[in-house]
PDB file of N, CA and C in Angstrom:
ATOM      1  N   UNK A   1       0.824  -1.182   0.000  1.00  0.00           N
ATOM      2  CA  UNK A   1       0.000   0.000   0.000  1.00  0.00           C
ATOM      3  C   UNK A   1       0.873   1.252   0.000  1.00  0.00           C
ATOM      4  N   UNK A   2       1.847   1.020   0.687  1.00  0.00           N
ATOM      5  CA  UNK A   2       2.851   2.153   1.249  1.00  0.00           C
ATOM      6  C   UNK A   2       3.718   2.562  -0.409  1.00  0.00           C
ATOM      7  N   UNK A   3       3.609   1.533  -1.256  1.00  0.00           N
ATOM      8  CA  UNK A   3       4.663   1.482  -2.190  1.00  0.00           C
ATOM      9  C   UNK A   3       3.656   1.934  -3.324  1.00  0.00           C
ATOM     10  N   UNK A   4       2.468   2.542  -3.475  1.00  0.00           N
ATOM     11  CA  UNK A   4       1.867   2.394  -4.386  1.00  0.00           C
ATOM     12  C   UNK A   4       0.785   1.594  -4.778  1.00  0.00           C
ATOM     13  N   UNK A   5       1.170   0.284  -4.848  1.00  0.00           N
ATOM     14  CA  UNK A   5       0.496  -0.544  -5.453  1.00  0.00           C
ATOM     15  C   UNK A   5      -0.893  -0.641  -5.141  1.00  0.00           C
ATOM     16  N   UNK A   6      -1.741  -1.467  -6.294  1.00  0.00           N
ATOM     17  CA  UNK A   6      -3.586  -0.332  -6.102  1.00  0.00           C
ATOM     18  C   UNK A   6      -3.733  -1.893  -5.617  1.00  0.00           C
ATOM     19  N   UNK A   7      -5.172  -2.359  -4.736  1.00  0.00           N
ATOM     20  CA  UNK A   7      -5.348  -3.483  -4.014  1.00  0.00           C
ATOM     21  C   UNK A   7      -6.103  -4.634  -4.796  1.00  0.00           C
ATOM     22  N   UNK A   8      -5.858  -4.469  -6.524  1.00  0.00           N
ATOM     23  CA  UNK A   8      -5.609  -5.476  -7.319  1.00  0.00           C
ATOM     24  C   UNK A   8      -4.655  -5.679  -8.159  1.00  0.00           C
ATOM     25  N   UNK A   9      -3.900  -5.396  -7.678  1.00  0.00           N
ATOM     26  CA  UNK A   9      -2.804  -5.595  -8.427  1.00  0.00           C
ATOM     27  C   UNK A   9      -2.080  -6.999  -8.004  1.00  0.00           C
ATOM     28  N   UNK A  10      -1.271  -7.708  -8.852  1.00  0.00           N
ATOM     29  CA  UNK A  10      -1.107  -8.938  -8.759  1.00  0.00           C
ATOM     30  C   UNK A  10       0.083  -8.728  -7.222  1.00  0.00           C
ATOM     31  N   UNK A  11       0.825  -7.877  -7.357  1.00  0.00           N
ATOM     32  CA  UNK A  11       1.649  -7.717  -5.970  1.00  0.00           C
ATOM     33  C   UNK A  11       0.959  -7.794  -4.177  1.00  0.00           C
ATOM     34  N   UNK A  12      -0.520  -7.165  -4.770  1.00  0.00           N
ATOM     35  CA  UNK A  12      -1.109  -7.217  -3.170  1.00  0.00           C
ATOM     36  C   UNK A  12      -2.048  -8.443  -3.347  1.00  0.00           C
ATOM     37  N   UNK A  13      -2.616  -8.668  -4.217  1.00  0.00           N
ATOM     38  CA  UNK A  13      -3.035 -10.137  -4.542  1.00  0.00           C
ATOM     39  C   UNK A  13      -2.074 -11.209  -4.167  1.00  0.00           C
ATOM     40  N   UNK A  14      -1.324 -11.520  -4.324  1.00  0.00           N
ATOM     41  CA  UNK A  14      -0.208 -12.691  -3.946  1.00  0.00           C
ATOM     42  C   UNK A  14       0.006 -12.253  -2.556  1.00  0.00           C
ATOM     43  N   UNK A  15      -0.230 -10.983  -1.980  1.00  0.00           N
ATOM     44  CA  UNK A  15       0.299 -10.789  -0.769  1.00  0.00           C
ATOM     45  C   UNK A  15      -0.801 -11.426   0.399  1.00  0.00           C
ATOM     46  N   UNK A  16      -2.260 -10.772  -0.065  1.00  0.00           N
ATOM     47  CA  UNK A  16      -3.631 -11.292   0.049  1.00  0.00           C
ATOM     48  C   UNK A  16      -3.765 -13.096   0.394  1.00  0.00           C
ATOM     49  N   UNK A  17      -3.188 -14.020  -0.362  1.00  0.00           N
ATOM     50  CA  UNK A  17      -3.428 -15.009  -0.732  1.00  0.00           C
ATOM     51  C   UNK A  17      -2.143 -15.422   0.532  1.00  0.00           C
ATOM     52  N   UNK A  18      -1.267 -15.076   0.370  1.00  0.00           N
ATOM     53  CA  UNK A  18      -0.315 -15.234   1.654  1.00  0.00           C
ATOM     54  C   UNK A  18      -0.630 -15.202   2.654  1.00  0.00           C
ATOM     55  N   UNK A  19      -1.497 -14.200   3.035  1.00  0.00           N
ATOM     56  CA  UNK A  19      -2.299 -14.331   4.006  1.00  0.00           C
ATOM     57  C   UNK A  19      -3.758 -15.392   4.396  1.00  0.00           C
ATOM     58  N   UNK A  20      -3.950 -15.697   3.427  1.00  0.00           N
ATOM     59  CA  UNK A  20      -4.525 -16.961   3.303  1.00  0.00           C
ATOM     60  C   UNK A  20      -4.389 -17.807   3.554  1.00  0.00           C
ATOM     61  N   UNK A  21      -3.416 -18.247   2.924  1.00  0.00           N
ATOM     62  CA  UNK A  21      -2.366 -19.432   3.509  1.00  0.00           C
ATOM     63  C   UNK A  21      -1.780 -19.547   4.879  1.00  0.00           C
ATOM     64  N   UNK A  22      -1.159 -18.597   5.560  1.00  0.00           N
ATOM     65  CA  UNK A  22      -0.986 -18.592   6.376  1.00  0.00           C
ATOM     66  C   UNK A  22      -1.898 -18.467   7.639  1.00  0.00           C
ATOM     67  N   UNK A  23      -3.085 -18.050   7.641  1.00  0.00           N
ATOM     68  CA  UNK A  23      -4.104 -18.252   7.991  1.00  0.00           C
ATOM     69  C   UNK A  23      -4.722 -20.035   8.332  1.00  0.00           C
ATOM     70  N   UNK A  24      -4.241 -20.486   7.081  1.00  0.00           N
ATOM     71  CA  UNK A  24      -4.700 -22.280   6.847  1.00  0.00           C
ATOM     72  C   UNK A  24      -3.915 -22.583   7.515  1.00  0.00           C
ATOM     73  N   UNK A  25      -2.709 -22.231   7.734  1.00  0.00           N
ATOM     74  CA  UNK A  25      -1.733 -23.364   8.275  1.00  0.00           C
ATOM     75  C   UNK A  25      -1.530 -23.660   9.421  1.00  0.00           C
ATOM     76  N   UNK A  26      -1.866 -21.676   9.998  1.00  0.00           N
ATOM     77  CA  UNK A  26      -1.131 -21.886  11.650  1.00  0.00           C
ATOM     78  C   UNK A  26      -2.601 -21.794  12.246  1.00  0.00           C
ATOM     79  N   UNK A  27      -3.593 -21.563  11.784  1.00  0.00           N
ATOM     80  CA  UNK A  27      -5.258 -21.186  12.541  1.00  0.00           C
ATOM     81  C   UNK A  27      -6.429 -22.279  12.202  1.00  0.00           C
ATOM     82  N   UNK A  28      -6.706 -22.562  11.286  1.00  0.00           N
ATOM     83  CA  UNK A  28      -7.997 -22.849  10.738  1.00  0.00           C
ATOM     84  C   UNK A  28      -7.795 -22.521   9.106  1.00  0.00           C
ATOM     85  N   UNK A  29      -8.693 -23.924   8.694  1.00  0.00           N
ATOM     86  CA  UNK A  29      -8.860 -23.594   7.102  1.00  0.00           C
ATOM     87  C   UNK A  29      -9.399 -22.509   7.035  1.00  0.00           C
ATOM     88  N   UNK A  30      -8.672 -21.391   5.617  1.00  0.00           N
ATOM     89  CA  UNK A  30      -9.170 -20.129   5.600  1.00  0.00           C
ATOM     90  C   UNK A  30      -9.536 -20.124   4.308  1.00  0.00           C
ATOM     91  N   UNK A  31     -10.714 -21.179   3.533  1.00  0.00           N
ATOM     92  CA  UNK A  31     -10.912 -20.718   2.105  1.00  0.00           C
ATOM     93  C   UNK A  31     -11.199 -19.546   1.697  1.00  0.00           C
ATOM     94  N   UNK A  32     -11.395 -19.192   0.029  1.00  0.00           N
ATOM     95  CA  UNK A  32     -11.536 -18.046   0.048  1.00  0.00           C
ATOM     96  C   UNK A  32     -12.534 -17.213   0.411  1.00  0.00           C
ATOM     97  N   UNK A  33     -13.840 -18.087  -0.070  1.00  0.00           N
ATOM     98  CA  UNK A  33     -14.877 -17.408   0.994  1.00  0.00           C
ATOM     99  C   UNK A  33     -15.032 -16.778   2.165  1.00  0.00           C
ATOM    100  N   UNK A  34     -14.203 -17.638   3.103  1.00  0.00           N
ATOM    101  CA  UNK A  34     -13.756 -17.569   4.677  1.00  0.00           C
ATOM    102  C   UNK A  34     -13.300 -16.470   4.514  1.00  0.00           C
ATOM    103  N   UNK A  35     -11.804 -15.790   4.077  1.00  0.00           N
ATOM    104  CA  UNK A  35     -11.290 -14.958   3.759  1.00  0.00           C
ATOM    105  C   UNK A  35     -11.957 -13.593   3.066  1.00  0.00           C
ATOM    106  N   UNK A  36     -12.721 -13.964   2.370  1.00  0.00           N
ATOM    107  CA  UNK A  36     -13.324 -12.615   1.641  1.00  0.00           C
ATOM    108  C   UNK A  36     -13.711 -11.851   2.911  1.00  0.00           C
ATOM    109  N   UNK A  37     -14.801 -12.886   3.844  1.00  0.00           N
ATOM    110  CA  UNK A  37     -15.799 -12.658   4.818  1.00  0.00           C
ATOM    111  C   UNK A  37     -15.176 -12.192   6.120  1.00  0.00           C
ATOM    112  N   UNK A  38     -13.554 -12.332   5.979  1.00  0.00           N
ATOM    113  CA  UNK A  38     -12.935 -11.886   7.197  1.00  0.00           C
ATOM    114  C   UNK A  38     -12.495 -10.647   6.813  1.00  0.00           C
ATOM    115  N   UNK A  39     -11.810 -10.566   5.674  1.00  0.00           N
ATOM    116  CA  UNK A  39     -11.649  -9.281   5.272  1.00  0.00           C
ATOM    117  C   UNK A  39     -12.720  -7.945   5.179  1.00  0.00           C
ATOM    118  N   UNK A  40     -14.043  -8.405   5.091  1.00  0.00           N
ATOM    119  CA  UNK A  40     -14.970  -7.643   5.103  1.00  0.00           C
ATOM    120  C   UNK A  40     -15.523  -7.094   6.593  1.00  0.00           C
ATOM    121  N   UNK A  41     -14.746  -8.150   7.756  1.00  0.00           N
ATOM    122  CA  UNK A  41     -15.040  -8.033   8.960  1.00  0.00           C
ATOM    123  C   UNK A  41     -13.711  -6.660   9.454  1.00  0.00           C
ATOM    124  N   UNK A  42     -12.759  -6.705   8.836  1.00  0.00           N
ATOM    125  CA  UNK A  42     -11.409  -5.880   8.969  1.00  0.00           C
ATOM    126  C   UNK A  42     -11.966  -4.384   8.733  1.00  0.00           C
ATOM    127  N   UNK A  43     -12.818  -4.378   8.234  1.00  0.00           N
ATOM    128  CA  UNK A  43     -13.740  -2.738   8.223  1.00  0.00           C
ATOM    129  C   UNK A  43     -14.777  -2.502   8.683  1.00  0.00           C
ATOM    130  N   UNK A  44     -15.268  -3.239   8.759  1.00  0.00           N
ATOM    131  CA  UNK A  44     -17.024  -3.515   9.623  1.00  0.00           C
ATOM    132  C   UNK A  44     -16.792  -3.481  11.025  1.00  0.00           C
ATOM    133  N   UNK A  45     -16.042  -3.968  11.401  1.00  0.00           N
ATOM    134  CA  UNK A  45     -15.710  -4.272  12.863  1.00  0.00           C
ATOM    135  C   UNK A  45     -14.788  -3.271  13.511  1.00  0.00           C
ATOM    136  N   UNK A  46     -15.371  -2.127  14.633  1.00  0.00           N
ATOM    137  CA  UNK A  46     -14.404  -1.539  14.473  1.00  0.00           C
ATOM    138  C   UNK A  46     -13.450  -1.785  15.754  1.00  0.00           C
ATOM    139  N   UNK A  47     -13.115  -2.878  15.992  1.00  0.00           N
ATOM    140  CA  UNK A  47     -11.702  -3.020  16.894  1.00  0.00           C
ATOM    141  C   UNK A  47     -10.959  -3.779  16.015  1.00  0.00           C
ATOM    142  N   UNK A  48     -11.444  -4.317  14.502  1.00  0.00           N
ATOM    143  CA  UNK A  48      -9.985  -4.558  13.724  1.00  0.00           C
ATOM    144  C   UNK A  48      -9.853  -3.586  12.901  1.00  0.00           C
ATOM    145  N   UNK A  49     -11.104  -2.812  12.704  1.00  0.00           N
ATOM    146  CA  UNK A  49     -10.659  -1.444  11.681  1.00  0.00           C
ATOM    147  C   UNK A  49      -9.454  -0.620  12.706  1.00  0.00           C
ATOM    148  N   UNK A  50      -9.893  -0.773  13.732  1.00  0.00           N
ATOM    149  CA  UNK A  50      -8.741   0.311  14.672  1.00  0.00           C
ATOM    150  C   UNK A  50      -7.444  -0.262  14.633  1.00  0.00           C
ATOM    151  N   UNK A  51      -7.600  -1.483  15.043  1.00  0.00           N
ATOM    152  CA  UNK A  51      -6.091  -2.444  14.596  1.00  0.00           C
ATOM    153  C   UNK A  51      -4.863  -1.870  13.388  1.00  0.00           C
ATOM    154  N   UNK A  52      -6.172  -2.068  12.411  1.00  0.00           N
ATOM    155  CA  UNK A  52      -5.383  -2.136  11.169  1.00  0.00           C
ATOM    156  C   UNK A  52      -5.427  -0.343  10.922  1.00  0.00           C
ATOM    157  N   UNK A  53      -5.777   0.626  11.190  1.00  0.00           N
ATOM    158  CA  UNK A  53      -5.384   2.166  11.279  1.00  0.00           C
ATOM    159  C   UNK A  53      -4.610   2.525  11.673  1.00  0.00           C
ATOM    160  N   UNK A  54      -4.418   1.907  12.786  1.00  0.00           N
ATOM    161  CA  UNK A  54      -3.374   2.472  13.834  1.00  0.00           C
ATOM    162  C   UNK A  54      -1.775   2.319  13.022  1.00  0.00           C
ATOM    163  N   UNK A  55      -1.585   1.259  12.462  1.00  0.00           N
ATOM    164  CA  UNK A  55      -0.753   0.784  11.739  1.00  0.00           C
ATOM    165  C   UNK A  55      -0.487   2.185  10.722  1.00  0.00           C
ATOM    166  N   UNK A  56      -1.609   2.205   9.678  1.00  0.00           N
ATOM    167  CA  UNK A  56      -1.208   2.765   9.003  1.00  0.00           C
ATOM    168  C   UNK A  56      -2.496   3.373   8.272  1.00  0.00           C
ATOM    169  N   UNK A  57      -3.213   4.658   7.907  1.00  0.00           N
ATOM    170  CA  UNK A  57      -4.530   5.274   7.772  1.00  0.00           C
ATOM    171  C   UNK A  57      -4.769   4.497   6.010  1.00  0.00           C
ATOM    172  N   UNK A  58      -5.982   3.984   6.113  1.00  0.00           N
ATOM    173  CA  UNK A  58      -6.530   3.597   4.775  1.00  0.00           C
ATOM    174  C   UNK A  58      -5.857   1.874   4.968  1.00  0.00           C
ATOM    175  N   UNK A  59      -5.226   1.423   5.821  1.00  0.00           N
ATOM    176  CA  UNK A  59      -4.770   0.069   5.889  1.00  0.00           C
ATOM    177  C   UNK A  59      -6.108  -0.939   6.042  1.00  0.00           C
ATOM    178  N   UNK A  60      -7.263  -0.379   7.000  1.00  0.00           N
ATOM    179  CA  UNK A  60      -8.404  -1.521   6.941  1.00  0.00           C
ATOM    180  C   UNK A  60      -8.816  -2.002   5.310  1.00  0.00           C
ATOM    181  N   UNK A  61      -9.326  -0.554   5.014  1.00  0.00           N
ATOM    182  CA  UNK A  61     -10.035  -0.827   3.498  1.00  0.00           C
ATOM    183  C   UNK A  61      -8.703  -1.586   2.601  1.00  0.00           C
ATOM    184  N   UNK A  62      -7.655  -1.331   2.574  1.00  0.00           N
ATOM    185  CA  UNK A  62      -6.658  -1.545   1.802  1.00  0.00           C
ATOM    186  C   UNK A  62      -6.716  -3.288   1.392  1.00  0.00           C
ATOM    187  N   UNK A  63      -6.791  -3.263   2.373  1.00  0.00           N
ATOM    188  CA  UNK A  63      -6.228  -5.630   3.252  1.00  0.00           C
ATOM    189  C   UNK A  63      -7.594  -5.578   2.926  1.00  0.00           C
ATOM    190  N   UNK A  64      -8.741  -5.255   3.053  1.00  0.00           N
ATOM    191  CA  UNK A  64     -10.101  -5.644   2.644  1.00  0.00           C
ATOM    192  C   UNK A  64     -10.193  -5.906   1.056  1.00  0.00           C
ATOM    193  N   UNK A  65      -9.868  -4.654   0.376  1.00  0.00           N
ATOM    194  CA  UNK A  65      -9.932  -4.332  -1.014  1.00  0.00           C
ATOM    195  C   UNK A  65      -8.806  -5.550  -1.856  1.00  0.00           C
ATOM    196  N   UNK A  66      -7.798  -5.969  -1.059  1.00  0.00           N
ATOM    197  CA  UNK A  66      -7.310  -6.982  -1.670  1.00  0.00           C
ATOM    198  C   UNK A  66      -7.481  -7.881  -1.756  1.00  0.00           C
ATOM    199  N   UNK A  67      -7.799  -8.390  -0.410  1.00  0.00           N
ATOM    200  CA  UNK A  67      -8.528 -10.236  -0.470  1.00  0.00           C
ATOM    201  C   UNK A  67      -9.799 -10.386  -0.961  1.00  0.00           C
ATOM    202  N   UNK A  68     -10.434  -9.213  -1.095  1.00  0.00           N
ATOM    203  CA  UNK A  68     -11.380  -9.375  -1.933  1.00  0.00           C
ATOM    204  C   UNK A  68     -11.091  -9.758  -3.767  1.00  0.00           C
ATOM    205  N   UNK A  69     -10.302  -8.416  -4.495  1.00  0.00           N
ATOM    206  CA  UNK A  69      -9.781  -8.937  -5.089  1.00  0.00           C
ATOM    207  C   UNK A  69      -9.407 -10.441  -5.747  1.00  0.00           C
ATOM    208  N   UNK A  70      -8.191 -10.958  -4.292  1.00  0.00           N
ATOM    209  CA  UNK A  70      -7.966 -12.136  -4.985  1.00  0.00           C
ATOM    210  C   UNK A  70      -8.727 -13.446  -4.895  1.00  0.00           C
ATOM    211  N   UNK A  71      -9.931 -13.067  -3.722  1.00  0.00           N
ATOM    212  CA  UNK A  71     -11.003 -14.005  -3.851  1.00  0.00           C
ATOM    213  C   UNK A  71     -11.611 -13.887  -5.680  1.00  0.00           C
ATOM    214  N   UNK A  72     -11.740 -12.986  -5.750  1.00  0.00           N
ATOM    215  CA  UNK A  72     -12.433 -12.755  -7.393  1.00  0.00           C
ATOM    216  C   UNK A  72     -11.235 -13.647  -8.512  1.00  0.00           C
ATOM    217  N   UNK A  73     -10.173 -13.602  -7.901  1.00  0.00           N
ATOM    218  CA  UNK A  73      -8.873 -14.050  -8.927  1.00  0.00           C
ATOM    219  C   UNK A  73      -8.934 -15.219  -8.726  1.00  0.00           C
ATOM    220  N   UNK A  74      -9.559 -16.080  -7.573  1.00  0.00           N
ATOM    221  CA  UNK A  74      -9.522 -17.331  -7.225  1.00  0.00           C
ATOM    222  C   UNK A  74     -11.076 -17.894  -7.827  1.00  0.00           C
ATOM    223  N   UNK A  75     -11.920 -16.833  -8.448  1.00  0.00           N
ATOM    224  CA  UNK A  75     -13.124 -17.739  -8.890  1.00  0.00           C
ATOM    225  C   UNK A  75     -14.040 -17.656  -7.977  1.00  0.00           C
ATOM    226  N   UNK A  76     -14.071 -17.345  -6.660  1.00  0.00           N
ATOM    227  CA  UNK A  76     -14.929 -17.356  -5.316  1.00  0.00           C
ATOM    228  C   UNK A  76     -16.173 -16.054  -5.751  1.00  0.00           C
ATOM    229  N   UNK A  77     -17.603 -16.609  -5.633  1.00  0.00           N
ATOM    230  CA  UNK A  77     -18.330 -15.574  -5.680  1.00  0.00           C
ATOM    231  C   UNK A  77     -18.718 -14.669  -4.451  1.00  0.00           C
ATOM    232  N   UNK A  78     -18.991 -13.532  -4.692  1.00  0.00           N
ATOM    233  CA  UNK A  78     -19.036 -12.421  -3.794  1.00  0.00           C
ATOM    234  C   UNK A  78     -20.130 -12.702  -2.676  1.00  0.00           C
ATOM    235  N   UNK A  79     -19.560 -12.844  -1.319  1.00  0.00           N
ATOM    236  CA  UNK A  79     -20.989 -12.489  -0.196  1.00  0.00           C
ATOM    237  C   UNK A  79     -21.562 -11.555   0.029  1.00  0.00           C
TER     238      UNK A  79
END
């Protein structure tokens, strides 16, 4: 986000999906559905919207706008 890159772009997409994965491995299966629906919780919710602000302003929508994204890149239809 910091570097530019817009939150479909294949750089935050692969980054998105990393987070996915890593999600599966060390937590709970995180298909993409799962994932879309958490990402949508990262702005809706506001003690992870605050989380992810505090970090860095426009970071909730950002991580939202991407895994959404690469849910769409993965074929997953929209909730």
């Amino acid at each position: 986000m910091l570097e530019g890159w817009e939150p479909d772009s294949t750089v935050a997409m692969d980054l998105a999906e990393a987070h996915r994965e890593l999600l599966s491995r060390w937590f709970y299966d995180c298909s993409p559905e799962l994932h879309r629906a958490l990402g949508s919780m990262y702005v809706e919710d506001d003690r992870f919207a605050q989380h992810y602000e505090e970090r860095a302003s426009g970071l909730a929508s950002y991580l939202c706008d991407a895994i959404q994204a690469n849910a769409e890149r993965l074929g997953t239809a929209g909730i």
